[in-house]
ModelCIF file with pLDDT and N, C-alpha, C, O atoms, coordinates in Angstrom:
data_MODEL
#
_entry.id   MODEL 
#
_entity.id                         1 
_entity.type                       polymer 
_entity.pdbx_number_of_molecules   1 
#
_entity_poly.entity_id                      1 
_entity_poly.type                           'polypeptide(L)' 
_entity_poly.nstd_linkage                   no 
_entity_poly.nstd_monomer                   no 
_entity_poly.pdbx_seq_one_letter_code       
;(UNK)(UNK)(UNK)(UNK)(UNK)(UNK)(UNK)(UNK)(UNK)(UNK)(UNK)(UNK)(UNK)(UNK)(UNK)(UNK)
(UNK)(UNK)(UNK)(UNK)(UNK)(UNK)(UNK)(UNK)(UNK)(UNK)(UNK)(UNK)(UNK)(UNK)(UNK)(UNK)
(UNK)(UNK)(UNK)(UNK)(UNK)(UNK)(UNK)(UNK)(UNK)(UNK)(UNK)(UNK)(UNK)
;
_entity_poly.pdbx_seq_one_letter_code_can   XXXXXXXXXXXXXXXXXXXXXXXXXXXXXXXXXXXXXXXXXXXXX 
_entity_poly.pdbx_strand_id                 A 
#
loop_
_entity_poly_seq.entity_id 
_entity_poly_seq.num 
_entity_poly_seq.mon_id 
_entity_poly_seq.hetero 
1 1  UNK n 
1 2  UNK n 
1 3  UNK n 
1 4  UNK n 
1 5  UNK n 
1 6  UNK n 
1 7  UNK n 
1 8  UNK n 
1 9  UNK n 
1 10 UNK n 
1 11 UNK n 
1 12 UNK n 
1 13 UNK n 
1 14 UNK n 
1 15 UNK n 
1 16 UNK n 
1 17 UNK n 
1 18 UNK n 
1 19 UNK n 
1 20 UNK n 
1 21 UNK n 
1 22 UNK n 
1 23 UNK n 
1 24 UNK n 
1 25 UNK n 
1 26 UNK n 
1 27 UNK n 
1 28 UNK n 
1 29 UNK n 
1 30 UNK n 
1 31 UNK n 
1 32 UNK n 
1 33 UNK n 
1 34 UNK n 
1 35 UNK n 
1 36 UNK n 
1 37 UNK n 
1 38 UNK n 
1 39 UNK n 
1 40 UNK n 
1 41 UNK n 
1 42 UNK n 
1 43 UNK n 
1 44 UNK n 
1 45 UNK n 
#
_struct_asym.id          A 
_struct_asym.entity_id   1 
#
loop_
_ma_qa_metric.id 
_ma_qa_metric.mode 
_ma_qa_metric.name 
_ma_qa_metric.software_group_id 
_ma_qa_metric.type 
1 global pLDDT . pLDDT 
2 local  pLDDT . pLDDT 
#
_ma_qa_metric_global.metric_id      1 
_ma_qa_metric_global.metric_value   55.16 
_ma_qa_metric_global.model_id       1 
_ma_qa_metric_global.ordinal_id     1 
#
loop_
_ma_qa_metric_local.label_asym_id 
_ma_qa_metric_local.label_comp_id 
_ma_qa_metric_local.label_seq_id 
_ma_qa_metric_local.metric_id 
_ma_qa_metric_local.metric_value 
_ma_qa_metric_local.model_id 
_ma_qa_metric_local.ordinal_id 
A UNK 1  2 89.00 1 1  
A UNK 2  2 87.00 1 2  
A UNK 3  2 86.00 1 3  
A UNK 4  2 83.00 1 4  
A UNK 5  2 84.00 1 5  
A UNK 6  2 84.00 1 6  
A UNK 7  2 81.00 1 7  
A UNK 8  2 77.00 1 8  
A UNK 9  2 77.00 1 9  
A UNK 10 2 76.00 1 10 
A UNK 11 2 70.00 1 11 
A UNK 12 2 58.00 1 12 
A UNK 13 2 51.00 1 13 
A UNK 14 2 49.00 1 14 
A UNK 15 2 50.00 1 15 
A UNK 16 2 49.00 1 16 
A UNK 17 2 47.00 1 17 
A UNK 18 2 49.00 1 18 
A UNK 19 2 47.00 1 19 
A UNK 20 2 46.00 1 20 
A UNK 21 2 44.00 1 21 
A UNK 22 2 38.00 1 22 
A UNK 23 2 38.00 1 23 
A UNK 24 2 42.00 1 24 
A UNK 25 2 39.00 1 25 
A UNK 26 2 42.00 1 26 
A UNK 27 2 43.00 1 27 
A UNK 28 2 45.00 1 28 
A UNK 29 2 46.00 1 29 
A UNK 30 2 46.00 1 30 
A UNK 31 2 49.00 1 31 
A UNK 32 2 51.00 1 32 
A UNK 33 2 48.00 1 33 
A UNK 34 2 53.00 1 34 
A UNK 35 2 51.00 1 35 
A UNK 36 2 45.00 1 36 
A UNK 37 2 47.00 1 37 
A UNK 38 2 46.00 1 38 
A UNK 39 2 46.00 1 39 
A UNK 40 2 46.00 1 40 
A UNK 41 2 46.00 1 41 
A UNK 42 2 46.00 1 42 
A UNK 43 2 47.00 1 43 
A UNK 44 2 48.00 1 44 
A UNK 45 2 50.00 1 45 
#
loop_
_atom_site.group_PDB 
_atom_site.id 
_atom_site.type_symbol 
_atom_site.label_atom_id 
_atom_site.label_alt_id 
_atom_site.label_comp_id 
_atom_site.label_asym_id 
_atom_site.label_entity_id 
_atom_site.label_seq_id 
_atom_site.pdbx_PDB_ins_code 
_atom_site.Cartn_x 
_atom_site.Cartn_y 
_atom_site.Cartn_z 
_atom_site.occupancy 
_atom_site.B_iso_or_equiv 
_atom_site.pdbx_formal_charge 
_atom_site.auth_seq_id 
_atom_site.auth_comp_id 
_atom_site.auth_asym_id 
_atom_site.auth_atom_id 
_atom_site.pdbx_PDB_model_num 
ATOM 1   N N  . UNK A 1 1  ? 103.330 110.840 122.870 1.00 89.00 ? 1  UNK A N  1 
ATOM 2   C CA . UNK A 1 1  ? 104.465 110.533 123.723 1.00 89.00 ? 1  UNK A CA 1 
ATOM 3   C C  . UNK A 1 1  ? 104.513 111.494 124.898 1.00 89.00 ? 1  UNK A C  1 
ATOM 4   O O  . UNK A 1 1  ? 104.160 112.663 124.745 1.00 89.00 ? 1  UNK A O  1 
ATOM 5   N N  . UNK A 1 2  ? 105.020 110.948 126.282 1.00 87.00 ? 2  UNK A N  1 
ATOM 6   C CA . UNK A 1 2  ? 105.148 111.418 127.388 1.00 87.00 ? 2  UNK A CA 1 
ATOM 7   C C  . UNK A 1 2  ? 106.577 112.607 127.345 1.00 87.00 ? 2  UNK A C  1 
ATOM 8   O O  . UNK A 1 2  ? 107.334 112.454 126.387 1.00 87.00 ? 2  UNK A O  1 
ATOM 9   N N  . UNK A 1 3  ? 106.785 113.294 127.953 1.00 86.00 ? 3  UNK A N  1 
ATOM 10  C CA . UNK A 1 3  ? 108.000 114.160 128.101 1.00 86.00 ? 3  UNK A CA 1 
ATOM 11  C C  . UNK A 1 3  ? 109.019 113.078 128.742 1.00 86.00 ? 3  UNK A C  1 
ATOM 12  O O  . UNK A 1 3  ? 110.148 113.351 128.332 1.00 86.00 ? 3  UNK A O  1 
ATOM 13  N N  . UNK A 1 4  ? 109.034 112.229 129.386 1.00 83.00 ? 4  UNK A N  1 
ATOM 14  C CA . UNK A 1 4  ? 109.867 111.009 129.471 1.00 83.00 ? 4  UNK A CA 1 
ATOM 15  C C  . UNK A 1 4  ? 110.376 109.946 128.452 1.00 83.00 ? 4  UNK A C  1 
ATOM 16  O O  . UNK A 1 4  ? 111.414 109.286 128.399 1.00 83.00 ? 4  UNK A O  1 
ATOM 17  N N  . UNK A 1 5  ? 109.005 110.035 127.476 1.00 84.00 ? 5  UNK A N  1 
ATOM 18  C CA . UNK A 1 5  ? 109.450 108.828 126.285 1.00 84.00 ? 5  UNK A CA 1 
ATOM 19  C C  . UNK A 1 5  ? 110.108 109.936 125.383 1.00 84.00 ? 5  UNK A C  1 
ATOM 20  O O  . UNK A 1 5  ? 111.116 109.448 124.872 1.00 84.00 ? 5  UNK A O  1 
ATOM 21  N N  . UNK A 1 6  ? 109.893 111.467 124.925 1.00 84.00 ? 6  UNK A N  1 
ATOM 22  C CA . UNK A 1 6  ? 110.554 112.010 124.162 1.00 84.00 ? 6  UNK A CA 1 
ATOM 23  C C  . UNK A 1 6  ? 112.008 112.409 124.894 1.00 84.00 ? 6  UNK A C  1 
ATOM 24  O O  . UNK A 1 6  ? 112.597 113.379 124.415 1.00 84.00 ? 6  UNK A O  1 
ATOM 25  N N  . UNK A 1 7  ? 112.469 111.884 125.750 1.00 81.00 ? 7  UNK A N  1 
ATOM 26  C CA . UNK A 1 7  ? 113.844 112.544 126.517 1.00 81.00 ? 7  UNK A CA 1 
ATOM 27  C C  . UNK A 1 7  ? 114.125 111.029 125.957 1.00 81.00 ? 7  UNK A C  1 
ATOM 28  O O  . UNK A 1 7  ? 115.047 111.167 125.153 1.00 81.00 ? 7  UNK A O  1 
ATOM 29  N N  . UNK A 1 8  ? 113.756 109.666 126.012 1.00 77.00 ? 8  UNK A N  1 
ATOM 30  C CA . UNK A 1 8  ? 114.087 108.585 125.868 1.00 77.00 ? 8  UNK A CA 1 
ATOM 31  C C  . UNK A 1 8  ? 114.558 107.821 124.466 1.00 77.00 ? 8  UNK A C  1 
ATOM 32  O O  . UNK A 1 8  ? 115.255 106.819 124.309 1.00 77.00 ? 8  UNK A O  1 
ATOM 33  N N  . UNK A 1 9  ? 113.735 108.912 123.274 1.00 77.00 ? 9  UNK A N  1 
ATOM 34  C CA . UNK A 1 9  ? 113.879 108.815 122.111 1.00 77.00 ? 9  UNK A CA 1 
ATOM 35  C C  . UNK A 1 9  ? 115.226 109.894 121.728 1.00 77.00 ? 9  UNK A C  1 
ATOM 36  O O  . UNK A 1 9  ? 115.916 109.834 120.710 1.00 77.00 ? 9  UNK A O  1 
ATOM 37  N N  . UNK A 1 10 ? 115.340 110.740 122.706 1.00 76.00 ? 10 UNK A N  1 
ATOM 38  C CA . UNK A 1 10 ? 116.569 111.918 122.163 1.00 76.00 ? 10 UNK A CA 1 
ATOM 39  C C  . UNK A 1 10 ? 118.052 111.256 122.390 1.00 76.00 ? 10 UNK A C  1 
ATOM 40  O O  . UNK A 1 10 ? 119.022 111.739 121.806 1.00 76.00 ? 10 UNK A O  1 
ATOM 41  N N  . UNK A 1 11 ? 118.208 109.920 123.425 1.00 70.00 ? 11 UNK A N  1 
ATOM 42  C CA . UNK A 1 11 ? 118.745 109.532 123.820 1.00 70.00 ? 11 UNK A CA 1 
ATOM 43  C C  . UNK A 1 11 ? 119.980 108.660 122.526 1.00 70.00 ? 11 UNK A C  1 
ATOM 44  O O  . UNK A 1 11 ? 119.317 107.639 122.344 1.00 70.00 ? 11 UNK A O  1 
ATOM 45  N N  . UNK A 1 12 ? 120.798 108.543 121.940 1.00 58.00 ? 12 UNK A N  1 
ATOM 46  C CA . UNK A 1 12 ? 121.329 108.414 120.839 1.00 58.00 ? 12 UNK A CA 1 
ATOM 47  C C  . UNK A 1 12 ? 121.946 107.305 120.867 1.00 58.00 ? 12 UNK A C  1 
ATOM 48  O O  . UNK A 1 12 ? 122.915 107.289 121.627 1.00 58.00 ? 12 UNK A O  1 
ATOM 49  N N  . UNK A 1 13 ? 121.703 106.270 120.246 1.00 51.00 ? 13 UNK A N  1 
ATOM 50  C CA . UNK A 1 13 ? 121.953 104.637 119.998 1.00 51.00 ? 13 UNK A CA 1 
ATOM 51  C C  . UNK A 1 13 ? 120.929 104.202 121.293 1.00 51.00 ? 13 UNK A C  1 
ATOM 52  O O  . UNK A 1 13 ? 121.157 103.030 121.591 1.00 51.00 ? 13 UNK A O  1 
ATOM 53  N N  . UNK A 1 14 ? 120.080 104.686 121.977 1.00 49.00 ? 14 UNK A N  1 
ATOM 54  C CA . UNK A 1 14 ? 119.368 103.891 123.072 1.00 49.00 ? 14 UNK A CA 1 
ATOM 55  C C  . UNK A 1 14 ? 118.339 103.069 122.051 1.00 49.00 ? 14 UNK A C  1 
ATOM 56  O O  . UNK A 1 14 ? 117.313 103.748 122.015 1.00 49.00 ? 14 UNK A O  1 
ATOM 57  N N  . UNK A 1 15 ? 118.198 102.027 121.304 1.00 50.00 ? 15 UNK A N  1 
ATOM 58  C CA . UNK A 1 15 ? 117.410 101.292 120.604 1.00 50.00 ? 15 UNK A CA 1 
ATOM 59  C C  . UNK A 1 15 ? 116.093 100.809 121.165 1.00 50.00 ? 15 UNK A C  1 
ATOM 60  O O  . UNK A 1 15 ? 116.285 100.359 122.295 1.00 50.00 ? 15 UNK A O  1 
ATOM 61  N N  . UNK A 1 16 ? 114.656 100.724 120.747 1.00 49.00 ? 16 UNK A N  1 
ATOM 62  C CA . UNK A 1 16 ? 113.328 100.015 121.265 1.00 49.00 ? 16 UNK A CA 1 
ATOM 63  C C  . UNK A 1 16 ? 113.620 98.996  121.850 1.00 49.00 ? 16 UNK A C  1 
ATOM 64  O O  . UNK A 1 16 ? 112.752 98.643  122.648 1.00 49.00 ? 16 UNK A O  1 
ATOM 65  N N  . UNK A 1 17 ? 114.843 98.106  121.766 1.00 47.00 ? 17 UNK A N  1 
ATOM 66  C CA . UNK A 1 17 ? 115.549 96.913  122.171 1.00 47.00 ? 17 UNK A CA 1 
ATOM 67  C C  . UNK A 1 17 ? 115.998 96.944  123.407 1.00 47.00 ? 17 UNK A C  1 
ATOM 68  O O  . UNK A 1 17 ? 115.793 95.960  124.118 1.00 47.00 ? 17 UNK A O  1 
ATOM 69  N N  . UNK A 1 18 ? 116.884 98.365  124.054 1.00 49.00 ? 18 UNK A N  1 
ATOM 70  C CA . UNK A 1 18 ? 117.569 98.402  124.811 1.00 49.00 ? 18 UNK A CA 1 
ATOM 71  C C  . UNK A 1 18 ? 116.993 99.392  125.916 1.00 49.00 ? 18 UNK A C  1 
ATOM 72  O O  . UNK A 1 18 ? 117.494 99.310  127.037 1.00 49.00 ? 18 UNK A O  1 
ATOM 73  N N  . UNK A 1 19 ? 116.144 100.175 125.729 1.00 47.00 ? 19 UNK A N  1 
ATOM 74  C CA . UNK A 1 19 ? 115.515 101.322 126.697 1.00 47.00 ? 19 UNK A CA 1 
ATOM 75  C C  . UNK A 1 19 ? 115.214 100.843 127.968 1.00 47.00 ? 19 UNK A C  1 
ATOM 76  O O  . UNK A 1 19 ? 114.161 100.211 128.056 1.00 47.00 ? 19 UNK A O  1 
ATOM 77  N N  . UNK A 1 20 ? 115.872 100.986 128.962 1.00 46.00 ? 20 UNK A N  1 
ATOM 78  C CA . UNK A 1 20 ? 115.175 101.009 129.944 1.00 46.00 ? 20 UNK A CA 1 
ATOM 79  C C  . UNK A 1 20 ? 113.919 101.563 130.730 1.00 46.00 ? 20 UNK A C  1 
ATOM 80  O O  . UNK A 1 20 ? 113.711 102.771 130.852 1.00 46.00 ? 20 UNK A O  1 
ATOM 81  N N  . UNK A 1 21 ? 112.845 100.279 131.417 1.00 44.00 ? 21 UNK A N  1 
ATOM 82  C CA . UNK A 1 21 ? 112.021 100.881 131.736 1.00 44.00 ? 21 UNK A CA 1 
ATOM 83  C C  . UNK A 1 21 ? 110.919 100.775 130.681 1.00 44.00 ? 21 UNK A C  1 
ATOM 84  O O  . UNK A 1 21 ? 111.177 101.614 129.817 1.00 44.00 ? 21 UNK A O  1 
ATOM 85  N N  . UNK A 1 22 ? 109.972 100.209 130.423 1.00 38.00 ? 22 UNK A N  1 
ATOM 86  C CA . UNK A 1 22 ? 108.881 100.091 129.612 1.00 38.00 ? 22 UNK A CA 1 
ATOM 87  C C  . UNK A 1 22 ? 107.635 100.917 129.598 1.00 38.00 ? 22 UNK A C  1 
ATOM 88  O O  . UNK A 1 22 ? 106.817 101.279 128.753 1.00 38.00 ? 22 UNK A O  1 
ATOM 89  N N  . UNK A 1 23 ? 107.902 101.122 131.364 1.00 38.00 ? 23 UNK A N  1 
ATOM 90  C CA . UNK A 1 23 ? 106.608 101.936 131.540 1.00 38.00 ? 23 UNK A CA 1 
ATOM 91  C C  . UNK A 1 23 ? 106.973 103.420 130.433 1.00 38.00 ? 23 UNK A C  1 
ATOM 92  O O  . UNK A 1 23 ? 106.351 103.941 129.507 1.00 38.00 ? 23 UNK A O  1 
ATOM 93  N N  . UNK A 1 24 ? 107.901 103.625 130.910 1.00 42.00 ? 24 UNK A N  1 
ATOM 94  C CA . UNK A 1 24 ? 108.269 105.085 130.232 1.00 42.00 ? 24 UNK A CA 1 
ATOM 95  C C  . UNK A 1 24 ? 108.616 105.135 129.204 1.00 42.00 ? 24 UNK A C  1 
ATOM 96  O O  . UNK A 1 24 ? 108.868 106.180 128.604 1.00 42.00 ? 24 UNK A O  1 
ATOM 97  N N  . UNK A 1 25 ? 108.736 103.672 128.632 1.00 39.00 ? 25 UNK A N  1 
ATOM 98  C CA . UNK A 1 25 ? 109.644 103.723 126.856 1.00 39.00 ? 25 UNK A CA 1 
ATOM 99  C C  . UNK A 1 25 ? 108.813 104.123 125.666 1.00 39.00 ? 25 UNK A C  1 
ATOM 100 O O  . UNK A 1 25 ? 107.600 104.048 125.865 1.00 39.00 ? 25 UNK A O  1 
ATOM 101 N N  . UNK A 1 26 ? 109.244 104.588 124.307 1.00 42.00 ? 26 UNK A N  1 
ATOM 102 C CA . UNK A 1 26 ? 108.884 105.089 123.672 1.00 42.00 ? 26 UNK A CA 1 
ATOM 103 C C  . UNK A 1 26 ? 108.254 103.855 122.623 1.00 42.00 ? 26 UNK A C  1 
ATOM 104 O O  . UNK A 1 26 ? 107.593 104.040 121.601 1.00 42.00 ? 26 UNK A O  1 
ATOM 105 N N  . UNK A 1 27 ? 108.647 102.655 123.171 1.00 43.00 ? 27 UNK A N  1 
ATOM 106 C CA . UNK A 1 27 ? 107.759 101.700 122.603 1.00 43.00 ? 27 UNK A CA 1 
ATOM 107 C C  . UNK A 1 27 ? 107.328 100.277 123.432 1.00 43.00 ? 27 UNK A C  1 
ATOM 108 O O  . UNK A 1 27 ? 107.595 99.110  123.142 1.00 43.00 ? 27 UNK A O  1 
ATOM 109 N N  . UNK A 1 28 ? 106.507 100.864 124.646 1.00 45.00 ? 28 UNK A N  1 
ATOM 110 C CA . UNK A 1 28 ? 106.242 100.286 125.805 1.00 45.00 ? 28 UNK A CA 1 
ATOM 111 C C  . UNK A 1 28 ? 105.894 98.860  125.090 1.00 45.00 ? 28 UNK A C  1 
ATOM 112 O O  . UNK A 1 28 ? 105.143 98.800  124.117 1.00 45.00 ? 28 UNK A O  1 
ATOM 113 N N  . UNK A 1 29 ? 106.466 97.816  125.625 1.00 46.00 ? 29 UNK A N  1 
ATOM 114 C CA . UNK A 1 29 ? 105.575 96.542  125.578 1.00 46.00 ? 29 UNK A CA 1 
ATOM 115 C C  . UNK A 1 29 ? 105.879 96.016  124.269 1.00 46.00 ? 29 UNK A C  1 
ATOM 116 O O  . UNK A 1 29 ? 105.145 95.144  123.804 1.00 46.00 ? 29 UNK A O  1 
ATOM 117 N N  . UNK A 1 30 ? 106.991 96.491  123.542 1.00 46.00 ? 30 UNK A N  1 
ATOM 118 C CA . UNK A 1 30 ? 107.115 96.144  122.084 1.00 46.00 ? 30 UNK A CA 1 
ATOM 119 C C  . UNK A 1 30 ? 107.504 94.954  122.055 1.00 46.00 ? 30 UNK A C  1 
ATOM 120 O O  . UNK A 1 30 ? 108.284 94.398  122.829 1.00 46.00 ? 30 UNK A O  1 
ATOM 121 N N  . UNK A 1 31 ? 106.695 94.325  120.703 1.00 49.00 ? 31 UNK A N  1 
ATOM 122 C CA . UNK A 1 31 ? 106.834 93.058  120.679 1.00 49.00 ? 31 UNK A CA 1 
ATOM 123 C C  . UNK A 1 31 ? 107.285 93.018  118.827 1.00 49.00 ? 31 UNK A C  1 
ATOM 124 O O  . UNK A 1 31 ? 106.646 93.777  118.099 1.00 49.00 ? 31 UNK A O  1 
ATOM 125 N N  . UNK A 1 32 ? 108.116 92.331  118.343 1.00 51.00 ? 32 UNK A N  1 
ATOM 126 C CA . UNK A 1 32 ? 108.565 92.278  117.324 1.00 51.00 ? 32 UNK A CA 1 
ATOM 127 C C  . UNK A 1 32 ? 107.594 91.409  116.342 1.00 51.00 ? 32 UNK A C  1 
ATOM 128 O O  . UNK A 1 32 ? 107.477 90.191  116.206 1.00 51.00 ? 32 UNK A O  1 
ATOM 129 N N  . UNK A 1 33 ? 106.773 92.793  115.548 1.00 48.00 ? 33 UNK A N  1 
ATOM 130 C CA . UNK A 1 33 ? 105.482 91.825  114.381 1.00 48.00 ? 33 UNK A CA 1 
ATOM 131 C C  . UNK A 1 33 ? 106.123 90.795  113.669 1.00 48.00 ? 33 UNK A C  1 
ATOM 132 O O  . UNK A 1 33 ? 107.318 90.590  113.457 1.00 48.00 ? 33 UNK A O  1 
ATOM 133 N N  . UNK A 1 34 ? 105.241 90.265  113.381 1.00 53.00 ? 34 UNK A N  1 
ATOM 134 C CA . UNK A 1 34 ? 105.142 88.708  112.571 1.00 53.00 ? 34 UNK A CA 1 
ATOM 135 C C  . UNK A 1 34 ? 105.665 89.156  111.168 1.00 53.00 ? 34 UNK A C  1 
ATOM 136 O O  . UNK A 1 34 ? 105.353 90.229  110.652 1.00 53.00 ? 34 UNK A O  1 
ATOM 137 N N  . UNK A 1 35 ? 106.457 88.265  110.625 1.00 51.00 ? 35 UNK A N  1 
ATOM 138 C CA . UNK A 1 35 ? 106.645 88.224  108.882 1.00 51.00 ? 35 UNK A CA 1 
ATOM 139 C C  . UNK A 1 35 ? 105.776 88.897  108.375 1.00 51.00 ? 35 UNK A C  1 
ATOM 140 O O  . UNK A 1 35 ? 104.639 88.436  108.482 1.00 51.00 ? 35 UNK A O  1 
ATOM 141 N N  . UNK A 1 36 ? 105.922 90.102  107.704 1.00 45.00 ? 36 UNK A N  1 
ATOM 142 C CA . UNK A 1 36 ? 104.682 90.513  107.385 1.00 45.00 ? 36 UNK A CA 1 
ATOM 143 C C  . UNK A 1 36 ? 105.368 91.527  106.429 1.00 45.00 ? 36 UNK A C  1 
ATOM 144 O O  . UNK A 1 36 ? 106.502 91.862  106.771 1.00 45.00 ? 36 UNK A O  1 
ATOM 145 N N  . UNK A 1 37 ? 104.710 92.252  104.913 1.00 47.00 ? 37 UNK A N  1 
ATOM 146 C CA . UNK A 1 37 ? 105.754 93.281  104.489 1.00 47.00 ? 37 UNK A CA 1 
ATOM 147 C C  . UNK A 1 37 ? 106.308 94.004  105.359 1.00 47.00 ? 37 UNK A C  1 
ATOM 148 O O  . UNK A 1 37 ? 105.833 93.750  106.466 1.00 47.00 ? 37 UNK A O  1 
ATOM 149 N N  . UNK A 1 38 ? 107.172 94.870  105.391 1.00 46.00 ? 38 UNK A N  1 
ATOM 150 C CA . UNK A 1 38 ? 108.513 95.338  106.235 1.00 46.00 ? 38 UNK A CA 1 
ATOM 151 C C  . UNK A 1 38 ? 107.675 96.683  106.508 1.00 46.00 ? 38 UNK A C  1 
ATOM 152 O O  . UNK A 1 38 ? 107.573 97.326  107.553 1.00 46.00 ? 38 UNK A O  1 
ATOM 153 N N  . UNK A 1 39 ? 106.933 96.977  104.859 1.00 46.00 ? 39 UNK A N  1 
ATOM 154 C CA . UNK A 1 39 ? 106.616 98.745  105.053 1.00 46.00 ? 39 UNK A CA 1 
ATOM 155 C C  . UNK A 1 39 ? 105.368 99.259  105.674 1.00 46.00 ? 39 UNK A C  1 
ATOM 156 O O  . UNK A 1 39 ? 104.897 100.389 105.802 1.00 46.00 ? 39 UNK A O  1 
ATOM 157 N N  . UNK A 1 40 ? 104.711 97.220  106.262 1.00 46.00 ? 40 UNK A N  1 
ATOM 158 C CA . UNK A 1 40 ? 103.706 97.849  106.814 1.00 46.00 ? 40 UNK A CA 1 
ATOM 159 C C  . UNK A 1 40 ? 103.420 97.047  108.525 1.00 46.00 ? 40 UNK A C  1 
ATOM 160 O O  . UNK A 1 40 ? 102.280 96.801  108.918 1.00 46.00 ? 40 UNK A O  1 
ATOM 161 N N  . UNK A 1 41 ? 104.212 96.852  109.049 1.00 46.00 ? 41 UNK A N  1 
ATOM 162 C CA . UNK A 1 41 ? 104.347 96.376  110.408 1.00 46.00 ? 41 UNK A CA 1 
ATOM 163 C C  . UNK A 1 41 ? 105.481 97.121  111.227 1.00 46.00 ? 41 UNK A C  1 
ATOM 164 O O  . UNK A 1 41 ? 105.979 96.620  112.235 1.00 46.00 ? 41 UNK A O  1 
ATOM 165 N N  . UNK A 1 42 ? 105.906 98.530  110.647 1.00 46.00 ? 42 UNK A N  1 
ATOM 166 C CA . UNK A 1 42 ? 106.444 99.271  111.928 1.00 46.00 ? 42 UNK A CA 1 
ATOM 167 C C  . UNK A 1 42 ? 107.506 98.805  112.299 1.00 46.00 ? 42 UNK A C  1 
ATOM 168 O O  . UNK A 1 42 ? 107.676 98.858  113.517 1.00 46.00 ? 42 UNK A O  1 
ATOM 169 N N  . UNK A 1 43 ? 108.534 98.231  111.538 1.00 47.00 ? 43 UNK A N  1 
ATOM 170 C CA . UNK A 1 43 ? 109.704 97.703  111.748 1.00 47.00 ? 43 UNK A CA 1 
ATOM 171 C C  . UNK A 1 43 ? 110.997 97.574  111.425 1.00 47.00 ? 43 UNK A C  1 
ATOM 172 O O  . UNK A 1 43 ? 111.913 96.769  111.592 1.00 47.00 ? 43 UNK A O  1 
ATOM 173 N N  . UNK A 1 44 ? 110.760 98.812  110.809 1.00 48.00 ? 44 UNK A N  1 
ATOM 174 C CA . UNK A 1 44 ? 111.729 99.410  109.947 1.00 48.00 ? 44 UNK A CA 1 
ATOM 175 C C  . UNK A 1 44 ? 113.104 99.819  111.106 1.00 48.00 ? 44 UNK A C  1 
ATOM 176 O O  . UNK A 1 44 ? 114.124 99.137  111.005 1.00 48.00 ? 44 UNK A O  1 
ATOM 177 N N  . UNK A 1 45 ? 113.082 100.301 111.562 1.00 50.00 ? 45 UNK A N  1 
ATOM 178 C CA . UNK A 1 45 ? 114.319 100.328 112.457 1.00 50.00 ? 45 UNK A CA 1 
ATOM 179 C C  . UNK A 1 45 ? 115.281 98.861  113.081 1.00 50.00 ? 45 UNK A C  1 
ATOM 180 O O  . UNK A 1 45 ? 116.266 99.028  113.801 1.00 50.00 ? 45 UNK A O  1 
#
């Protein structure tokens, strides 16, 4: 992570959903995985 995406993650209720800015987000380009177990597609939040 960039010193921008960790200021972006410190940010408190700012959700992967809601971050502004992709280039700089802490989960650029996120796309919500397919049905898949929960504990292994990163989607736990």
């Amino acid at each position: 992570m960039t010193s921008k995406q960790l200021n972006n993650w410190a940010v408190y209720r700012l959700s992967k959903f809601t971050r502004q800015g992709d280039l700089e987000s802490d989960h650029s380009g996120y796309v919500r995985p397919l049905p898949v177990p929960r504990s292994l597609n990163s989607d736990i939040s």
